[in-house]
C-alpha atoms as a PDB file:
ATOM      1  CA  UNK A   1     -14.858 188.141 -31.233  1.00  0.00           C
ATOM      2  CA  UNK A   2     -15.171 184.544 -30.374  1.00  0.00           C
ATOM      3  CA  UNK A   3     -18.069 182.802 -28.356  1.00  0.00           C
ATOM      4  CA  UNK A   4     -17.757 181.767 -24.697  1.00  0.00           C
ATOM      5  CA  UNK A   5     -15.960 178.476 -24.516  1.00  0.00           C
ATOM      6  CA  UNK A   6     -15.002 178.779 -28.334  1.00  0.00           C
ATOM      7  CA  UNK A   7     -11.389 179.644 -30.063  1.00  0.00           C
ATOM      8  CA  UNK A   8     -10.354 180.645 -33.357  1.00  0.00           C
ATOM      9  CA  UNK A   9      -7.346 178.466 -32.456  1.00  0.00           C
ATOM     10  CA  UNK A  10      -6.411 176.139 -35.038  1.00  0.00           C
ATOM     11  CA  UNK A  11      -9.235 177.039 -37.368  1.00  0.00           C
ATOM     12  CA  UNK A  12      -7.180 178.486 -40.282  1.00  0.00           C
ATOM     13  CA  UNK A  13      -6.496 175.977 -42.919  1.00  0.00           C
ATOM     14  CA  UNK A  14      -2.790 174.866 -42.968  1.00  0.00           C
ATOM     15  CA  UNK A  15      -0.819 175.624 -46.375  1.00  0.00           C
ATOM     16  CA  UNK A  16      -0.323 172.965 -48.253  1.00  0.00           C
ATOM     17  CA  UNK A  17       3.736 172.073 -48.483  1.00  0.00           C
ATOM     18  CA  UNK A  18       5.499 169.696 -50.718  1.00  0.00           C
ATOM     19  CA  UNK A  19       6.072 166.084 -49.540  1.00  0.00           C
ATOM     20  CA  UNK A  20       9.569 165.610 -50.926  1.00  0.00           C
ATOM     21  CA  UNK A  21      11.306 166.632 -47.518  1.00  0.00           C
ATOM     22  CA  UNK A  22      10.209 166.754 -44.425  1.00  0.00           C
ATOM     23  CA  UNK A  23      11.497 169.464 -41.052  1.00  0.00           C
ATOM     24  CA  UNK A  24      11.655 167.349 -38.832  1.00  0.00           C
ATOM     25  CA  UNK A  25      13.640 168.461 -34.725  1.00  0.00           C
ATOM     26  CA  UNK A  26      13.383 165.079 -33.023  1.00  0.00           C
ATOM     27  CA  UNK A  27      13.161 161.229 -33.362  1.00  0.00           C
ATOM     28  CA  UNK A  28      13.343 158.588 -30.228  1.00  0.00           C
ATOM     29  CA  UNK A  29      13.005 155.214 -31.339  1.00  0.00           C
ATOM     30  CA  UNK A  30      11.615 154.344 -28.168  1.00  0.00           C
ATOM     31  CA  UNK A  31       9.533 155.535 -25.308  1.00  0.00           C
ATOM     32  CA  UNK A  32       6.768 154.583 -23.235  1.00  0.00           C
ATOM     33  CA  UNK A  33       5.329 158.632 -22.413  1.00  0.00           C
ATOM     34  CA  UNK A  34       4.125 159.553 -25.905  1.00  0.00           C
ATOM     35  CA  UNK A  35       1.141 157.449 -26.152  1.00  0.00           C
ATOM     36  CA  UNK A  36      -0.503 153.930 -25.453  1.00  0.00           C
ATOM     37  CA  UNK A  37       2.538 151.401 -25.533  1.00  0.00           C
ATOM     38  CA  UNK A  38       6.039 151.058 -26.447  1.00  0.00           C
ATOM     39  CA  UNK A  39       6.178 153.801 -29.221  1.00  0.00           C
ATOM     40  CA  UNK A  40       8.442 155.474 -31.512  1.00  0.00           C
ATOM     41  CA  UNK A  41       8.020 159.934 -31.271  1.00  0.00           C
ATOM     42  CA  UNK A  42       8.969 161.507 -33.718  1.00  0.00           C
ATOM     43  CA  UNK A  43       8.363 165.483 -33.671  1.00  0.00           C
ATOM     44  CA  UNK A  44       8.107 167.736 -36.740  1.00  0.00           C
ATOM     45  CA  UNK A  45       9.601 171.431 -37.118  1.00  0.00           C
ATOM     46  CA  UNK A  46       6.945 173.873 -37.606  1.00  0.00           C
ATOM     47  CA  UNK A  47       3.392 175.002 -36.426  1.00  0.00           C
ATOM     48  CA  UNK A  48       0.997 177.633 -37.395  1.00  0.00           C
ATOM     49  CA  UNK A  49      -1.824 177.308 -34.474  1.00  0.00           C
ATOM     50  CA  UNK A  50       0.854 178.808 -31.606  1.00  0.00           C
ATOM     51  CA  UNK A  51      -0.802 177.854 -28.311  1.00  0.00           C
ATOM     52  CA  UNK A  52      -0.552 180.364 -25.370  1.00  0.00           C
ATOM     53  CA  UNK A  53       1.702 178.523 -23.303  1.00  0.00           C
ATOM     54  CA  UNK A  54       2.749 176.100 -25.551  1.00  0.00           C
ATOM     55  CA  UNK A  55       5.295 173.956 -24.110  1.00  0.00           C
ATOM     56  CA  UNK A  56       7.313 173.714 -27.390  1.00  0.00           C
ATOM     57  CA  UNK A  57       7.287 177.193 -28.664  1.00  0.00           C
ATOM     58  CA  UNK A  58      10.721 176.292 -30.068  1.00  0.00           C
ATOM     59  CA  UNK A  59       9.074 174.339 -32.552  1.00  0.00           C
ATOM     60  CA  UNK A  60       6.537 176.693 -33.824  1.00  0.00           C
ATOM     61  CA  UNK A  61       9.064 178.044 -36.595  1.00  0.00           C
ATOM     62  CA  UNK A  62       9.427 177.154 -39.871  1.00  0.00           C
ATOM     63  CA  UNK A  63      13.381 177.087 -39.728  1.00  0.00           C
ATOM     64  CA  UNK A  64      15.315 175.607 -37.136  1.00  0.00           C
ATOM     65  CA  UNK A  65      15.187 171.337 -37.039  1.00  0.00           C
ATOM     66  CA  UNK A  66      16.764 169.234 -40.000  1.00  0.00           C
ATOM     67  CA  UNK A  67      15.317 168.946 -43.490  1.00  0.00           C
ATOM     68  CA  UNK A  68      15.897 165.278 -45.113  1.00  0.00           C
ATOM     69  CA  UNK A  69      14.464 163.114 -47.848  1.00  0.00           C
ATOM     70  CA  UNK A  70      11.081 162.221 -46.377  1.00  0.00           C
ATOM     71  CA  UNK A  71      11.468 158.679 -47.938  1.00  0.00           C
ATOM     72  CA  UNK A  72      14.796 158.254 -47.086  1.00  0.00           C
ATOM     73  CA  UNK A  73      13.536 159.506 -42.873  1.00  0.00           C
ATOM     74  CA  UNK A  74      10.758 156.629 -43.403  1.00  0.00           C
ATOM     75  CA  UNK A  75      12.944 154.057 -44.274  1.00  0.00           C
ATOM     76  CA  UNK A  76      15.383 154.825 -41.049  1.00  0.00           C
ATOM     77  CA  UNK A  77      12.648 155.829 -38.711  1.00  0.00           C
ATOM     78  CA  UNK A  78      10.413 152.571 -39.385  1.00  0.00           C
ATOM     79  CA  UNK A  79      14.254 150.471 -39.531  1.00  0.00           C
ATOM     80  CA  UNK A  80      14.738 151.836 -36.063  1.00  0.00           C
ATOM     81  CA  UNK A  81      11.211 151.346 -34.196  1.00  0.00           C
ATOM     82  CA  UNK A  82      11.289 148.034 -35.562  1.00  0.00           C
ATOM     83  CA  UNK A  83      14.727 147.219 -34.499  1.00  0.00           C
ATOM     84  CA  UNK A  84      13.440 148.626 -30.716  1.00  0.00           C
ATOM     85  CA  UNK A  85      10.179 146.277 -30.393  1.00  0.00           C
ATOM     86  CA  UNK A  86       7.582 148.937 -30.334  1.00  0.00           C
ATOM     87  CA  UNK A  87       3.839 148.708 -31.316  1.00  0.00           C
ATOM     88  CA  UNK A  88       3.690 151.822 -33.276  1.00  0.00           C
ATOM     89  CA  UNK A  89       5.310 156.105 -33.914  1.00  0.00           C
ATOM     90  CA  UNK A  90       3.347 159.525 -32.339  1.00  0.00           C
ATOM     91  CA  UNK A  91       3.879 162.094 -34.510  1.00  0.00           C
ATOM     92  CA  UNK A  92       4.071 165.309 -32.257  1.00  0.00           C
ATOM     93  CA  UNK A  93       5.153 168.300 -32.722  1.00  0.00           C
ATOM     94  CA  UNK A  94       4.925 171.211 -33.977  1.00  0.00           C
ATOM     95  CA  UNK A  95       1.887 170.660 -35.871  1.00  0.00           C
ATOM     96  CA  UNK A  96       2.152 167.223 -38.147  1.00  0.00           C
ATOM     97  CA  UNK A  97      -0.918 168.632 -40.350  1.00  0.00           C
ATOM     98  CA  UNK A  98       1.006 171.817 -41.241  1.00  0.00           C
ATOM     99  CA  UNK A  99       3.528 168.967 -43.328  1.00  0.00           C
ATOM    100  CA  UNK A 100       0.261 166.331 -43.673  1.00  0.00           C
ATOM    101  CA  UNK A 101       1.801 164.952 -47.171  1.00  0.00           C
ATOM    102  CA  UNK A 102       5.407 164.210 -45.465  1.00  0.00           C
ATOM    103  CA  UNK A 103       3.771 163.026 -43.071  1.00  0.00           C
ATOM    104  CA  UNK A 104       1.586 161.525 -44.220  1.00  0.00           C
ATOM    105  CA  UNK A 105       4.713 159.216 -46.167  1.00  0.00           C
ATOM    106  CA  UNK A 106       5.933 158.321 -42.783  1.00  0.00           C
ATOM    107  CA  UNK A 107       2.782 157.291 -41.417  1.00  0.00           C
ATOM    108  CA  UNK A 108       2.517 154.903 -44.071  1.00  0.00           C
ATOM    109  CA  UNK A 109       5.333 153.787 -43.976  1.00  0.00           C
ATOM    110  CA  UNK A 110       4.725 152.815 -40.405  1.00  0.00           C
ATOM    111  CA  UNK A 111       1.687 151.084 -41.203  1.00  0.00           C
ATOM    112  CA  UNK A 112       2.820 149.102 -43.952  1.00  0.00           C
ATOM    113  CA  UNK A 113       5.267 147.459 -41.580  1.00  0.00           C
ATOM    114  CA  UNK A 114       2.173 146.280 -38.940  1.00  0.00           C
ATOM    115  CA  UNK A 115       2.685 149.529 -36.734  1.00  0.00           C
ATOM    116  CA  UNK A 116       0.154 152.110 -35.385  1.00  0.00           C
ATOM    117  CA  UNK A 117       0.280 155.725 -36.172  1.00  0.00           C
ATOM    118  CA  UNK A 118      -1.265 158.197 -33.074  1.00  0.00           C
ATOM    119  CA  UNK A 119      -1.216 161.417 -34.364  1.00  0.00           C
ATOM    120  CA  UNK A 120      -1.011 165.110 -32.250  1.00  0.00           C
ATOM    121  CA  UNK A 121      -3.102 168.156 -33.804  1.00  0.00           C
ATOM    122  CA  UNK A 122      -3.998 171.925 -33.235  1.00  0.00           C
ATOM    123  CA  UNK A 123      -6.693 171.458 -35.526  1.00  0.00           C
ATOM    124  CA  UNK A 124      -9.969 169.674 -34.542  1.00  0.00           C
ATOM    125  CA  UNK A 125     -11.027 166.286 -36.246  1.00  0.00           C
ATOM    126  CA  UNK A 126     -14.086 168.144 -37.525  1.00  0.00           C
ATOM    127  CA  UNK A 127     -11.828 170.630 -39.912  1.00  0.00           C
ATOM    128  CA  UNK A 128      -9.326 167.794 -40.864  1.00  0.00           C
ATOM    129  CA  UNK A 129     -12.544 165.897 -42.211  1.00  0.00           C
ATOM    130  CA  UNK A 130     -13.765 168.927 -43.786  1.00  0.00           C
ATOM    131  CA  UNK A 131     -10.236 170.199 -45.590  1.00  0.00           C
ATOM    132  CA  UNK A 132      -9.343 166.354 -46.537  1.00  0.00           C
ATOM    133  CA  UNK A 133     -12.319 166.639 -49.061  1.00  0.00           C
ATOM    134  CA  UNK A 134     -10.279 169.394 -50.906  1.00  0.00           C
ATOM    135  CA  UNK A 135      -6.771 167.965 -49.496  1.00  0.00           C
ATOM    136  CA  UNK A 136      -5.332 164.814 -50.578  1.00  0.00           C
ATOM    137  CA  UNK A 137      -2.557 165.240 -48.497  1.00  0.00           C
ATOM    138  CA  UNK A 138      -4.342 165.731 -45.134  1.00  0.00           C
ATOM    139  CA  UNK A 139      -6.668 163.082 -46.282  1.00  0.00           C
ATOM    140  CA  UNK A 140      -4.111 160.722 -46.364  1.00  0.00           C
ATOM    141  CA  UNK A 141      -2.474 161.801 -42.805  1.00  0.00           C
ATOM    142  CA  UNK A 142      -6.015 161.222 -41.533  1.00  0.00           C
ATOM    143  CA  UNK A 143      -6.628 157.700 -43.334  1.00  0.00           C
ATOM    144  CA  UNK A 144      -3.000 156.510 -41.892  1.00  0.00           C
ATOM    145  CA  UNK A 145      -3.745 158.015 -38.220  1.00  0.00           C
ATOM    146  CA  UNK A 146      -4.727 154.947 -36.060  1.00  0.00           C
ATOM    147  CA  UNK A 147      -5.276 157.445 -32.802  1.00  0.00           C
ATOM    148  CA  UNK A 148      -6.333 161.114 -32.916  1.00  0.00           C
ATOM    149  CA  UNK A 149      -5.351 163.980 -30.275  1.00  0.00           C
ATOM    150  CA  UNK A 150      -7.146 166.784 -31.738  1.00  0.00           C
ATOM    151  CA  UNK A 151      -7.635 170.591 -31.026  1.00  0.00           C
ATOM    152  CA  UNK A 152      -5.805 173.516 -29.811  1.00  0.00           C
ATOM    153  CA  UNK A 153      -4.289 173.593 -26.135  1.00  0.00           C
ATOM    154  CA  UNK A 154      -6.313 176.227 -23.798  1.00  0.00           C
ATOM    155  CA  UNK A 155      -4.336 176.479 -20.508  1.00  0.00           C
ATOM    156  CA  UNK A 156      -7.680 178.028 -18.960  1.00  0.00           C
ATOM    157  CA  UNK A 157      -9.130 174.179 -19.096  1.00  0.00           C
ATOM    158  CA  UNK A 158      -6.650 172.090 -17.847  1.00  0.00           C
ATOM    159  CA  UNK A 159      -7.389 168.071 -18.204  1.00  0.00           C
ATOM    160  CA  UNK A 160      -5.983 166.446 -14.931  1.00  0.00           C
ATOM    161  CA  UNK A 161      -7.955 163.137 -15.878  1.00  0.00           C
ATOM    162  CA  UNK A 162      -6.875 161.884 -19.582  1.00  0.00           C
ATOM    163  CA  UNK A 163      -3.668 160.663 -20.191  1.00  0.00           C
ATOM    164  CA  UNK A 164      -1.326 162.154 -23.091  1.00  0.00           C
ATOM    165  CA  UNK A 165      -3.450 165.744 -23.508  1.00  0.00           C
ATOM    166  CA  UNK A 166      -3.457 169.251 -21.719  1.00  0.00           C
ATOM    167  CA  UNK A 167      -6.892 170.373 -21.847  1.00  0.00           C
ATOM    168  CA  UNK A 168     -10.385 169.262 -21.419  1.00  0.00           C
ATOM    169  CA  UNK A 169     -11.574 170.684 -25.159  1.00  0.00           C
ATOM    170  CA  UNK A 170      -9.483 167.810 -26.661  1.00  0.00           C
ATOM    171  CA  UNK A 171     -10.475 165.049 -28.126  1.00  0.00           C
ATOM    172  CA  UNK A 172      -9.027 161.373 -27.979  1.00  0.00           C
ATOM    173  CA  UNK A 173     -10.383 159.784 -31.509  1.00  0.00           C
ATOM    174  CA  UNK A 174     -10.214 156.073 -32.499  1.00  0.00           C
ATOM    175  CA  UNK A 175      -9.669 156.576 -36.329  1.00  0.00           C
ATOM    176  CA  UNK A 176      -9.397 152.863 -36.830  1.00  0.00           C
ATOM    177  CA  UNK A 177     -10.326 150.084 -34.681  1.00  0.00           C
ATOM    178  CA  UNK A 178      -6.691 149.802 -33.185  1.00  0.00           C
ATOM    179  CA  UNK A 179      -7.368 151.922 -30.760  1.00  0.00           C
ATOM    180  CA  UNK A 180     -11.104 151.943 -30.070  1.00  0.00           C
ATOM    181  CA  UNK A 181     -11.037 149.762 -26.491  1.00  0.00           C
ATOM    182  CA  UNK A 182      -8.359 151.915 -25.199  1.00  0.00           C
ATOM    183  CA  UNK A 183      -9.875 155.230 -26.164  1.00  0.00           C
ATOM    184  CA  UNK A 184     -12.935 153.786 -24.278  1.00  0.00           C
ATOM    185  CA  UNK A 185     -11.654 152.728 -21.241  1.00  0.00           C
ATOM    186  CA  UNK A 186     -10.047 156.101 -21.029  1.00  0.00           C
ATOM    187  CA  UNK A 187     -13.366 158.060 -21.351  1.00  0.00           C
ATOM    188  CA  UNK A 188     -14.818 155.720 -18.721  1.00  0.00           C
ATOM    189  CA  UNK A 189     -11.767 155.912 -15.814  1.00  0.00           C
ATOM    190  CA  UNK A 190      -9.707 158.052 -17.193  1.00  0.00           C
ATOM    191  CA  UNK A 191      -5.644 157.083 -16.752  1.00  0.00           C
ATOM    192  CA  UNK A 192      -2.458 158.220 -16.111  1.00  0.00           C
ATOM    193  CA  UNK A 193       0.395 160.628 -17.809  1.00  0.00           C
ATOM    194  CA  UNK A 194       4.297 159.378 -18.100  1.00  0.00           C
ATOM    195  CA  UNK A 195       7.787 161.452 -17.949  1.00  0.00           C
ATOM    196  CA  UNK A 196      10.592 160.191 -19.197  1.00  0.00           C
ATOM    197  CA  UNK A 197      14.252 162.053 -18.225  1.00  0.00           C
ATOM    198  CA  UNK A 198      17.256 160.725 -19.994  1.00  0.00           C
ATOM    199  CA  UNK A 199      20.597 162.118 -18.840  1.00  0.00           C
ATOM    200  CA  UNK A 200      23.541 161.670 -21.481  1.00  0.00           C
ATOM    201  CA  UNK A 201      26.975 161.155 -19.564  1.00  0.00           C
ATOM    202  CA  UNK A 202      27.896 164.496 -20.820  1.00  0.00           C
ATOM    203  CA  UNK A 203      25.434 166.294 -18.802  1.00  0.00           C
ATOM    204  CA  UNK A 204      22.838 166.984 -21.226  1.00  0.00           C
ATOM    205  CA  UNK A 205      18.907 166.534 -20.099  1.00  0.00           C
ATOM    206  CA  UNK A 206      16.122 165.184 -22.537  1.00  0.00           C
ATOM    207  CA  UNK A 207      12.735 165.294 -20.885  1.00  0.00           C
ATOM    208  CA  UNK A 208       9.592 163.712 -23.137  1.00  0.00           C
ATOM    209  CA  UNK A 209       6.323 162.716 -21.850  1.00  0.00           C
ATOM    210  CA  UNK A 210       3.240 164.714 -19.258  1.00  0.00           C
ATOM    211  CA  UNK A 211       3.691 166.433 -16.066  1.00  0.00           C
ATOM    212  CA  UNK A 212       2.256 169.032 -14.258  1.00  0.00           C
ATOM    213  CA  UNK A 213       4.676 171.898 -12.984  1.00  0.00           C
ATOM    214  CA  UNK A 214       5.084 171.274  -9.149  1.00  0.00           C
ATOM    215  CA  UNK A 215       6.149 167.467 -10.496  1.00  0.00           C
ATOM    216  CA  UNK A 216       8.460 168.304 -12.910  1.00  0.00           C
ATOM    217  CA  UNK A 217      10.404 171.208 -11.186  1.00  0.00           C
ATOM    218  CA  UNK A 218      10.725 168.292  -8.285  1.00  0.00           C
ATOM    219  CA  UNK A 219      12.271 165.931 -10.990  1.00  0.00           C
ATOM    220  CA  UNK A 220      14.617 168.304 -12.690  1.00  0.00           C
ATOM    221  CA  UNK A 221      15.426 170.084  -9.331  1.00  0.00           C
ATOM    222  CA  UNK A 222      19.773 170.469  -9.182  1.00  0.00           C
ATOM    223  CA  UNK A 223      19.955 168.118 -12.337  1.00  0.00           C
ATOM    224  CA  UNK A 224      21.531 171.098 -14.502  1.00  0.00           C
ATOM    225  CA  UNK A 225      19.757 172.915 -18.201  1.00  0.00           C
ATOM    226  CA  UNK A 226      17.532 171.103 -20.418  1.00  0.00           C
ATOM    227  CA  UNK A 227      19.239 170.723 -23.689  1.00  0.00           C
ATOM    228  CA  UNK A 228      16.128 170.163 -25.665  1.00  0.00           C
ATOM    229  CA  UNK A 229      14.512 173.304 -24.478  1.00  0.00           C
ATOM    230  CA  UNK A 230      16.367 176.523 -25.279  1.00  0.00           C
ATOM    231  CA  UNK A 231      14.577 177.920 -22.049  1.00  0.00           C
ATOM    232  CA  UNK A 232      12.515 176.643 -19.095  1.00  0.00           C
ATOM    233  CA  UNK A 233       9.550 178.477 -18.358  1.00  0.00           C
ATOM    234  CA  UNK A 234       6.430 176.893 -17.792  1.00  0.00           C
ATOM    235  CA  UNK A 235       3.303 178.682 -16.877  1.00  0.00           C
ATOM    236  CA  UNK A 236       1.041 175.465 -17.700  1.00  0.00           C
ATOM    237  CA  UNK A 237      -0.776 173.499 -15.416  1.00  0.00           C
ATOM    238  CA  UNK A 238       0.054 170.307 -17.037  1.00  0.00           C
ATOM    239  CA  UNK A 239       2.749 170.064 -19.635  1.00  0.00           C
ATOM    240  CA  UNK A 240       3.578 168.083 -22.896  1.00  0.00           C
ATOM    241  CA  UNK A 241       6.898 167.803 -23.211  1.00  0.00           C
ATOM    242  CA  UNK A 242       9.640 167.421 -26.072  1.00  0.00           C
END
């Protein structure tokens, strides 16, 4: 039995994997709806914390995606965002603490070019802190994570105010000082959520970024299936989208 206003959500440790490889379903090099800026998303295969209404339950399993050389992904991924002129990668998912040491890698590897690293979580800052004392790997995920989302989505507590985030139990965390203005200015007024559509000539729909439902079903209205969906319900209020 939980408390009122309280979750067990996202308060199981995450298993620690191997760092070699990472499962990775999706990598855009550019985008302006996954965070402050011009960023690269990349989103990760896999999640343990499973969110009623979840807008990626496709990613929650731990087959499915691609599995690669999680040097080899850094090399291309940071090749790529630097090649399209953004300021920094989001690491959604999925869960990117469930693979914190290949992700961890990445992350790096974005910062030791001179770009950011916002990172999505299930889990709350709190619990990161307290398993990266017995975790090197989520220690390191945390040390390389410029800007924090943390804790689990409750669709009973939608957030219509802050950008980038479902509901009003999450957190938006300056980890480093990168951030820190923006995540203040946000807690003071607030700001707005971004979708992005891109429609490939042969039909296919990619959708990335926030909406609510009565927006999106307006946007996507007679334009044909998503592709990066394998189905379309939505009983959210407001949305993050793959």
């Amino acid at each position: 039995m939980t408390l009122p206003g309280r979750t067990l959500l996202g308060t199981s440790l995450p298993a620690a994997k191997p760092g070699a490889e990472l499962r990775w379903s999706r990598f855009l090099a550019a985008t302006a709806a996954e965070g402050p800026g011009l960023r690269s998303a990349l989103w990760v295969q896999g999640c343990s914390v499973h969110c009623p209404g979840c807008f990626n339950p496709q990613l929650w399993a731990e087959i499915g995606g691609q599995v690669e050389n999680t040097a080899d992904l850094a090399d291309r991924f940071v090749t790529e965002a630097l090649g399209a002129g953004v300021q920094g990668v989001t690491l959604l998912g999925g869960e990117p603490f469930d693979q914190a040491g290949a992700l961890a890698t990445i992350a790096e590897a974005f910062r030791a070019a001179g770009l950011t690293v916002m990172t999505f979580s299930g889990y709350t800052l709190e619990l990161l802190t307290e398993w990266a004392l017995e975790r090197p790997d989520i220690a390191r995920l945390l040390d390389a994570t410029d800007l924090l989302i943390d804790g689990p989505y409750l669709r009973d507590r939608p957030d219509a105010i802050r950008p980038w985030l479902g509901s009003t139990n999450q957190g938006i965390r300056a980890l480093s000082p990168a951030y820190a203005a923006e995540v203040a200015r946000i807690e003071l007024d607030g700001g707005l959520d971004r979708l992005e559509i891109r429609i490939h000539p042969d039909g296919q729909i990619d959708v990335n970024g926030w909406a609510d439902d009565a927006a999106l079903d307006a946007l996507l209205h007679d334009l044909g299936p998503r592709q990066d969906r394998p189905h379309s319900t939505r009983n959210r209020t407001k949305a993050r989208l793959a």
